[in-house]
Protein backbone atom coordinates (compact mmCIF):
# COMPACT_ATOMS: atom_id res chain seq x y z
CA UNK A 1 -21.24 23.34 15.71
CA UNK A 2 -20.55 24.05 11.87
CA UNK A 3 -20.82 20.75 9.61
CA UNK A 4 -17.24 19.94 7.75
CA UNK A 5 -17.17 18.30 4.73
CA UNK A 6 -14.48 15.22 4.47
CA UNK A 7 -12.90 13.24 1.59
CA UNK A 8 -12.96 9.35 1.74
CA UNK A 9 -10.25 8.13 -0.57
CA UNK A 10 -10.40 4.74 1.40
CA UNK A 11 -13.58 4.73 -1.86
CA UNK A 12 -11.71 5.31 -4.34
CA UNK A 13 -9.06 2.24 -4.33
CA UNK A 14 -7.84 1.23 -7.83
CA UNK A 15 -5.48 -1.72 -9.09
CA UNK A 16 -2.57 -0.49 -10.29
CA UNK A 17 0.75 -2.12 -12.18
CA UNK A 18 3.63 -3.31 -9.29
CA UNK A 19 6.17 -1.57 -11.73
CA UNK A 20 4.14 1.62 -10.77
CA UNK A 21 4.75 1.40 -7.07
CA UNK A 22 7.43 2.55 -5.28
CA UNK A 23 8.92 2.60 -1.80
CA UNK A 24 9.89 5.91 -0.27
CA UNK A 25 13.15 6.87 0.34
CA UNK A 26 12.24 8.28 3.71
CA UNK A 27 10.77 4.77 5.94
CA UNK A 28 12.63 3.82 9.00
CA UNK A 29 10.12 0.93 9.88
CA UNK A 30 11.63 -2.03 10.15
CA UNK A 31 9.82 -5.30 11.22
CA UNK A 32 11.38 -8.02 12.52
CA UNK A 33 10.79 -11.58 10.59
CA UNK A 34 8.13 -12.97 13.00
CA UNK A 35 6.05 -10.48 12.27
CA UNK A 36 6.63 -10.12 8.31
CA UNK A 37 5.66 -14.04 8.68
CA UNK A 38 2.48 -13.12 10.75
CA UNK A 39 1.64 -10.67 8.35
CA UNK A 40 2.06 -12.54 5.89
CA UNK A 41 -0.27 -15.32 7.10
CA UNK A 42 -2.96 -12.70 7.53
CA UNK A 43 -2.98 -12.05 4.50
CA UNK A 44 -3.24 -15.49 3.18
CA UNK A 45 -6.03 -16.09 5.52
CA UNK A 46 -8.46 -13.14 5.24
CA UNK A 47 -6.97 -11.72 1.84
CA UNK A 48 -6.05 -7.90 1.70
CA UNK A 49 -8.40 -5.51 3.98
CA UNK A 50 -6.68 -2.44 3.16
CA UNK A 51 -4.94 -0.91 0.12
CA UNK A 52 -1.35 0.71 -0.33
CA UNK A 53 -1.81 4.27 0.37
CA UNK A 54 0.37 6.14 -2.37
CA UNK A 55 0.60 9.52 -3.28
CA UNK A 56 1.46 9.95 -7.59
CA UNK A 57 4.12 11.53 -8.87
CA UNK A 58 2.80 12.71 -12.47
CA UNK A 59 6.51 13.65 -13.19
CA UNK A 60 7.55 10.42 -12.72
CA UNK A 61 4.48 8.24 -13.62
CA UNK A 62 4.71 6.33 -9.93
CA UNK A 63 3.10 5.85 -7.01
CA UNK A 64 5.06 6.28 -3.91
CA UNK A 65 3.77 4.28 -0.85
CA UNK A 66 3.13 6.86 2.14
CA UNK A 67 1.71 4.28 4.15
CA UNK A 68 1.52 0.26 3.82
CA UNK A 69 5.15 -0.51 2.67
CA UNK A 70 4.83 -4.00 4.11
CA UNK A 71 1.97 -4.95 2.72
CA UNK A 72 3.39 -3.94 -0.73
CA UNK A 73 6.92 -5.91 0.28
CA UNK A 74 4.89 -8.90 0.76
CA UNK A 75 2.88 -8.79 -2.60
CA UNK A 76 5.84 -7.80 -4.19
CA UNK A 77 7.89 -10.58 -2.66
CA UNK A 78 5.90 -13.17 -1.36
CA UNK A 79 3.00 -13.00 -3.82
CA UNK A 80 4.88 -12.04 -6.79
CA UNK A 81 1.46 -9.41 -7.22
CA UNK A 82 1.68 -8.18 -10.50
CA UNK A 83 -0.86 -5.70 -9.46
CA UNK A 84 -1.63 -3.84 -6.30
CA UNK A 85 -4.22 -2.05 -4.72
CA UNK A 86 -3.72 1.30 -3.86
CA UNK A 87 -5.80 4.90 -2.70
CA UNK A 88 -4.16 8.11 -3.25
CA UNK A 89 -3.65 11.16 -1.38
């Protein structure tokens, strides 16, 4: 079996401005309030365990959320975040 070589941008998470982040245009998930609340509560209890995957969009100076976009609602929303953690793609 060859050996492949693999990128870990899970390493490279940086804080970014909320103004930077953006939802995409293209996310059907919806989650019902029970579980925004649940999620919510997780996140008050053990703090953030993983960060808003984005990819950027140098034309427009964002990052787009590809994965995470309730996580991002809630420290948008809830915790008024006025930074976020994200990884790129």
């Amino acid at each position: 079996m060859g050996r492949h070589s693999i990128t870990f941008p899970c390493l490279d998470t940086k804080l970014v401005p909320m103004h930077k982040v953006k939802s995409n245009d293209y996310n059907p998930n919806f989650v019902a309030s029970p579980e925004m609340k649940l999620l919510t509560h997780s996140i008050e209890e053990d703090g953030l365990t993983q960060p808003i995957v984005t990819f950027y969009d140098d034309e427009a100076d964002i990052y787009v959320v590809v994965d995470g976009f309730h996580r991002y609602v809630i420290l948008r929303d809830h915790f008024k975040c006025v930074e976020v953690p994200v990884v790129g793609l």
